[in-house]
N, C-alpha and C. Protein backbone atom coordinates (compact mmCIF):
# COMPACT_ATOMS: atom_id res chain seq x y z
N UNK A 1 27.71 0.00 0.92
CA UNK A 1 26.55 0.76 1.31
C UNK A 1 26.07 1.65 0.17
N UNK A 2 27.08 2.17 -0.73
CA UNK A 2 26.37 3.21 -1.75
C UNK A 2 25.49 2.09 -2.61
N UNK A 3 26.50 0.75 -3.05
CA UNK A 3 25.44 0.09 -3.95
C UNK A 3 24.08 0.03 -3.52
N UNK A 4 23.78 -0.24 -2.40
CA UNK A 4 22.50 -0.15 -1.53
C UNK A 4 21.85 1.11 -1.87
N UNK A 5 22.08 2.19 -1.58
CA UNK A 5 21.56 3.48 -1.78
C UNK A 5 20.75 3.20 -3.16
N UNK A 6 21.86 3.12 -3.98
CA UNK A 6 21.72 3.23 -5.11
C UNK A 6 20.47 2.51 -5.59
N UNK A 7 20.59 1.02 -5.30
CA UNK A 7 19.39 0.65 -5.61
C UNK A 7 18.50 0.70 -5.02
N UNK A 8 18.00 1.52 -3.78
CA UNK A 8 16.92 1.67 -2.93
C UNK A 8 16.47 2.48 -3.56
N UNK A 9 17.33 3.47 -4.19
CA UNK A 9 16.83 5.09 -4.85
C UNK A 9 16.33 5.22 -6.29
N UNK A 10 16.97 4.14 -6.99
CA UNK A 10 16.47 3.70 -8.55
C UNK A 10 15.33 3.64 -8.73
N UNK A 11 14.48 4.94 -9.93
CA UNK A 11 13.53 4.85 -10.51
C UNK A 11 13.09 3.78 -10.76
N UNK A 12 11.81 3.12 -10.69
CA UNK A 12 11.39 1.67 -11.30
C UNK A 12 10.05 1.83 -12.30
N UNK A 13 9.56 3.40 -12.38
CA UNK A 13 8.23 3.10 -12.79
C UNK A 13 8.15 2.62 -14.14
N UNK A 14 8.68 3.26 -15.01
CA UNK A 14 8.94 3.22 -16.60
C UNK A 14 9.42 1.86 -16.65
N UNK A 15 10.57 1.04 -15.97
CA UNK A 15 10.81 -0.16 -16.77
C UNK A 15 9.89 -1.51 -15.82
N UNK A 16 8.70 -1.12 -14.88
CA UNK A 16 7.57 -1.70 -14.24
C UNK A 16 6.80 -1.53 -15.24
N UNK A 17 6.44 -0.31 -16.10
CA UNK A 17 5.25 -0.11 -17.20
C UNK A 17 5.59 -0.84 -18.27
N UNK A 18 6.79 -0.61 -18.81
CA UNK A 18 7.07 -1.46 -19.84
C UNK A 18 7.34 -2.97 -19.92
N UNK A 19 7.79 -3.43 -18.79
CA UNK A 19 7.52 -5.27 -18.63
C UNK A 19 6.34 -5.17 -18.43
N UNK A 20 5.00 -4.71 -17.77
CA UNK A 20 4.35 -5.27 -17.87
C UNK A 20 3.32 -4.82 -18.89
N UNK A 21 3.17 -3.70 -19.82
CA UNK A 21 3.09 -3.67 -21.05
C UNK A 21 3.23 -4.94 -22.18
N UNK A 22 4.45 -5.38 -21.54
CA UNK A 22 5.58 -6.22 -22.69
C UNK A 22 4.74 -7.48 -22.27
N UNK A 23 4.36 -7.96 -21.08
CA UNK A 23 3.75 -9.24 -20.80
C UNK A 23 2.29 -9.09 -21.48
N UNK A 24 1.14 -7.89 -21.12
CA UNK A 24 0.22 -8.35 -21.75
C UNK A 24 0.10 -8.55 -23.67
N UNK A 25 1.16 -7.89 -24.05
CA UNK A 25 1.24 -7.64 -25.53
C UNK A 25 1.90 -8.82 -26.04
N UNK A 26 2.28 -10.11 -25.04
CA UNK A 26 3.03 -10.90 -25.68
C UNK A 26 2.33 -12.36 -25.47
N UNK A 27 1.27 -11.39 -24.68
CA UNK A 27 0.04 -13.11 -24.73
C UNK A 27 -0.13 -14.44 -25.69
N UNK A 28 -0.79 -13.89 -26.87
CA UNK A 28 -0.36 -14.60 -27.81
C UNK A 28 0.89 -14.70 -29.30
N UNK A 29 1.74 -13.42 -28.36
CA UNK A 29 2.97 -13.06 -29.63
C UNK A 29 4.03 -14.58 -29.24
N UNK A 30 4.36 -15.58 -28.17
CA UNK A 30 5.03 -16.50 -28.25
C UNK A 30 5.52 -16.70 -26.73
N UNK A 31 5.74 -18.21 -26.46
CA UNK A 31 6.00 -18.21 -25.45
C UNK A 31 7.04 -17.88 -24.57
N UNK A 32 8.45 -18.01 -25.20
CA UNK A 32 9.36 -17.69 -24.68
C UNK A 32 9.27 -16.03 -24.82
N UNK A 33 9.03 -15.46 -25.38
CA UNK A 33 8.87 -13.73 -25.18
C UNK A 33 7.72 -13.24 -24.09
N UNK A 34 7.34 -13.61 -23.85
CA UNK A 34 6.03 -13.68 -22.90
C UNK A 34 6.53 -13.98 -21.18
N UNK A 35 7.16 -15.25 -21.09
CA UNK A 35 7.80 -15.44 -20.11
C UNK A 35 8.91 -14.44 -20.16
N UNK A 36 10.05 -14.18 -20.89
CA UNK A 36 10.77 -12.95 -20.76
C UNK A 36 10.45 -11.69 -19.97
N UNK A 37 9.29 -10.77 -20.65
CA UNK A 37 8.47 -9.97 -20.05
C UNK A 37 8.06 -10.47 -18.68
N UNK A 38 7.37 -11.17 -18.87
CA UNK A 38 6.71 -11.93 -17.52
C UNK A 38 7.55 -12.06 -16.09
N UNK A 39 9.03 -12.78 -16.66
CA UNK A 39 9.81 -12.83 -15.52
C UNK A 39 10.71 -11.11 -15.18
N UNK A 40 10.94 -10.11 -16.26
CA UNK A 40 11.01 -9.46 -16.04
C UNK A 40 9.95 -8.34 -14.88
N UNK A 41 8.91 -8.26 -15.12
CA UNK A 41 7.77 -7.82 -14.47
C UNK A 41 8.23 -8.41 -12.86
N UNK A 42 8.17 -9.62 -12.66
CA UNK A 42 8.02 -10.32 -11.53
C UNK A 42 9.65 -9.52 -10.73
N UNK A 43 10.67 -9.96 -11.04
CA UNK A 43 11.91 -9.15 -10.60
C UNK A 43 11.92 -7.45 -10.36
N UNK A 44 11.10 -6.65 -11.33
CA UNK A 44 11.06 -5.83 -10.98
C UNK A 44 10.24 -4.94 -9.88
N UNK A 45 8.91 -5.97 -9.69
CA UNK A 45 8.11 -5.84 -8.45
C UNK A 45 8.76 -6.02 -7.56
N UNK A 46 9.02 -6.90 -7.28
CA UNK A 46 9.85 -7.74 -6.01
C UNK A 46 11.12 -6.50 -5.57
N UNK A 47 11.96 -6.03 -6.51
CA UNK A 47 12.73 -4.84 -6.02
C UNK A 47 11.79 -3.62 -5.97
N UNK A 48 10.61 -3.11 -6.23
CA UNK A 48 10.10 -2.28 -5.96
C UNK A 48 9.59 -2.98 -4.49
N UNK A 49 9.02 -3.63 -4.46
CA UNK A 49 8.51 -4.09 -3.05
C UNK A 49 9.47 -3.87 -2.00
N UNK A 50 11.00 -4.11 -2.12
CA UNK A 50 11.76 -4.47 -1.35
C UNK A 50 11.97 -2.80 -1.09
N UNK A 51 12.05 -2.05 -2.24
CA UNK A 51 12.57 -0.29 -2.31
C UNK A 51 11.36 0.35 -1.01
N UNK A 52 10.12 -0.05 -1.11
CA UNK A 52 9.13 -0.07 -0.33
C UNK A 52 9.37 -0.19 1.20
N UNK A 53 9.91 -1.57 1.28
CA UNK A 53 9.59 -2.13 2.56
C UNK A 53 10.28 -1.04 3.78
N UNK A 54 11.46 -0.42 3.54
CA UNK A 54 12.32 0.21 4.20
C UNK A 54 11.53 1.77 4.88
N UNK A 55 10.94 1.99 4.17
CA UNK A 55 9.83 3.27 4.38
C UNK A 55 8.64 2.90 4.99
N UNK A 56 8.01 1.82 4.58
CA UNK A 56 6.90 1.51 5.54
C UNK A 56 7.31 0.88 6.90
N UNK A 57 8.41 0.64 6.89
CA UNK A 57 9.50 0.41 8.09
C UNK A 57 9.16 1.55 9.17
N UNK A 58 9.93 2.36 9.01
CA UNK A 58 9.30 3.62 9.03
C UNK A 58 8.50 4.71 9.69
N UNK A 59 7.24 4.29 8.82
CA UNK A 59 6.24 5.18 8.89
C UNK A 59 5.37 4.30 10.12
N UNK A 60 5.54 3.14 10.14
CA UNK A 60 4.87 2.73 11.19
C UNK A 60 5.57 2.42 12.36
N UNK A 61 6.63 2.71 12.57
CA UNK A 61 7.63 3.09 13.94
C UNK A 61 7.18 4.43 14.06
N UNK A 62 6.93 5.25 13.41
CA UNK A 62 6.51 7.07 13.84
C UNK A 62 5.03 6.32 14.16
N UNK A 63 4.21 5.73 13.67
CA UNK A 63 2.55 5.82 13.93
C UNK A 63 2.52 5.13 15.36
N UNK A 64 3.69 4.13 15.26
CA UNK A 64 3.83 3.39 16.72
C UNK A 64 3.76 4.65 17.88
N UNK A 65 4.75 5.78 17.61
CA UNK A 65 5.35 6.36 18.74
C UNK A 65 3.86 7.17 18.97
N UNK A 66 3.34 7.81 17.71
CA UNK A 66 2.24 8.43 17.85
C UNK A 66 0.86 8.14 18.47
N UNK A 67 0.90 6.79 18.26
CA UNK A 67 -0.27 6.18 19.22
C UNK A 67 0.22 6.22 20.91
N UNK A 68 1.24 5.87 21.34
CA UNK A 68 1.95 5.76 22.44
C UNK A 68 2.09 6.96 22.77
N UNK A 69 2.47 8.00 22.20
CA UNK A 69 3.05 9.33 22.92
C UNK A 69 1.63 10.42 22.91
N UNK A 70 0.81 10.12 22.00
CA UNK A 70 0.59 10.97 21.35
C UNK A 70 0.56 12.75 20.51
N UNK A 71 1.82 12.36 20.33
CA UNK A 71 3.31 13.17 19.67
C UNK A 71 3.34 12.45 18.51
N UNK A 72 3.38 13.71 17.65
CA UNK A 72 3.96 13.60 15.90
C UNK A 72 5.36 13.97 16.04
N UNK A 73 6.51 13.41 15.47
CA UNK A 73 7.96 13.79 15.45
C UNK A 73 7.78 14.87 14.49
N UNK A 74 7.37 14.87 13.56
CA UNK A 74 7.20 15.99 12.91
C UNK A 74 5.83 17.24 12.11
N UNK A 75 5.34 16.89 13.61
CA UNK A 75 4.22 17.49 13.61
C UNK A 75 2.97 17.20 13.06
N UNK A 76 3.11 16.31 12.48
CA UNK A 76 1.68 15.80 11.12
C UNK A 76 1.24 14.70 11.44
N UNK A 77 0.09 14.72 12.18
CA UNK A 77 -0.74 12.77 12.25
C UNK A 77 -0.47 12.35 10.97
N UNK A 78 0.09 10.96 11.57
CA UNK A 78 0.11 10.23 10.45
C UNK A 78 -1.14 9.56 9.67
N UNK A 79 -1.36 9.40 8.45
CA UNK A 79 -2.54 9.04 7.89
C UNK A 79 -3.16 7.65 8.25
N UNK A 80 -4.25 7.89 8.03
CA UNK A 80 -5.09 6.88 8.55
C UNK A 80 -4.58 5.46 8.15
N UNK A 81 -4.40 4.96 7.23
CA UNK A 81 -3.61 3.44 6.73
C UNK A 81 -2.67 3.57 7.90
N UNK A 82 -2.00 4.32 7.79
CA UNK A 82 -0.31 3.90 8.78
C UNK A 82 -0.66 3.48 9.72
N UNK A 83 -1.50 4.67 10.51
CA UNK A 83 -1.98 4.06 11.67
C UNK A 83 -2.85 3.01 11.78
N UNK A 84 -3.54 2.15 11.13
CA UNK A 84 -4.21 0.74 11.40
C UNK A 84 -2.72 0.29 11.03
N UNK A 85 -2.13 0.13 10.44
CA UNK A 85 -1.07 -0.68 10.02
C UNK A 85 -0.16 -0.36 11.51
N UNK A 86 -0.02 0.43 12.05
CA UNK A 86 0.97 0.04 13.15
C UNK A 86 -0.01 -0.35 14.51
N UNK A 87 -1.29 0.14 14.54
CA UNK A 87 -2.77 -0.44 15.57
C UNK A 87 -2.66 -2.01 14.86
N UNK A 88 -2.30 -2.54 14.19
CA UNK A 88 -2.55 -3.98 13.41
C UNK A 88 -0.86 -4.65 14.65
N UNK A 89 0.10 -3.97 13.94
CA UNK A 89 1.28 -4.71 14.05
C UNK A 89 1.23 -4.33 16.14
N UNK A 90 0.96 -3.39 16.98
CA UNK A 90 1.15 -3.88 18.33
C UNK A 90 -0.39 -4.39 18.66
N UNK A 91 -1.53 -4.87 17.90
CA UNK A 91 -2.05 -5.74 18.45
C UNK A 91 -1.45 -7.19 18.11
N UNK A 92 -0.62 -7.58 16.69
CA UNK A 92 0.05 -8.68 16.86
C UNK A 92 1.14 -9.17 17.93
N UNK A 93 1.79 -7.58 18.56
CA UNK A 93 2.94 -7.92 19.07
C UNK A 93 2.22 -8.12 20.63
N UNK A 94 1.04 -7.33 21.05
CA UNK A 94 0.37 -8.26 22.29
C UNK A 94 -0.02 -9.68 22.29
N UNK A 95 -0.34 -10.39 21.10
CA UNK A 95 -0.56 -11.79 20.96
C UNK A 95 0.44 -12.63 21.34
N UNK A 96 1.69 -11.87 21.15
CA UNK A 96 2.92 -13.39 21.27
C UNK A 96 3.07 -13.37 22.64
C-alpha cells in the first residue's frame, strides 16, 4: 500500500515538461531519440492520468450526494464541471 501512496503522490510536472519538451526538440534531431522522449511523454501521462483518476473518483461521488441531498459534506458546492460530470454519469447510470 505505501508503494501505492507513493506513486499516487509523486510530482509529475517537471519530468511531463521535460519529455515533452524532449519530444518536440527531437523532431528532426533523430529517430530513435524522438521516440525515446515520445514514449517517455506517453508513460508519463498515462500515470498522471491514472494519479488523476482516484480524485475525480471522488469529487463526483460528493457532486452525486450533492445533487441527491442537496448537502455539501463540506460545505462548498461543488463546481460547475463536477457537477455535469456526475449530472452526466447518473444520467448514464438511468440508461442501463
Amino acid at each position: 500500500m505505501c508503494i501505492k501512496n507513493n506513486l499516487q503522490k509523486a510530482p509529475l510536472g517537471w519530468p511531463l515538461a521535460i519529455a515533452s519538451l524532449g519530444t518536440v526538440a527531437t523532431i528532426f534531431a533523430g529517430k530513435k531519440l524522438h521516440l525515446a522522449f515520445g514514449t517517455a511523454w506517453g508513460v508519463l501521462s498515462l500515470w498522471h492520468a491514472w494519479q488523476h483518476s482516484g480524485k475525480m473518483k471522488k469529487d463526483v461521488e460528493r457532486a452525486q450526494e450533492y445533487l441527491r441531498t442537496g448537502l455539501a459534506s463540506d460545505g462548498q458546492r461543488p463546481d460547475a464541471y463536477t457537477l455535469a460530470l456526475a449530472r452526466y454519469a447518473n444520467h448514464q447510470a438511468s440508461c442501463q
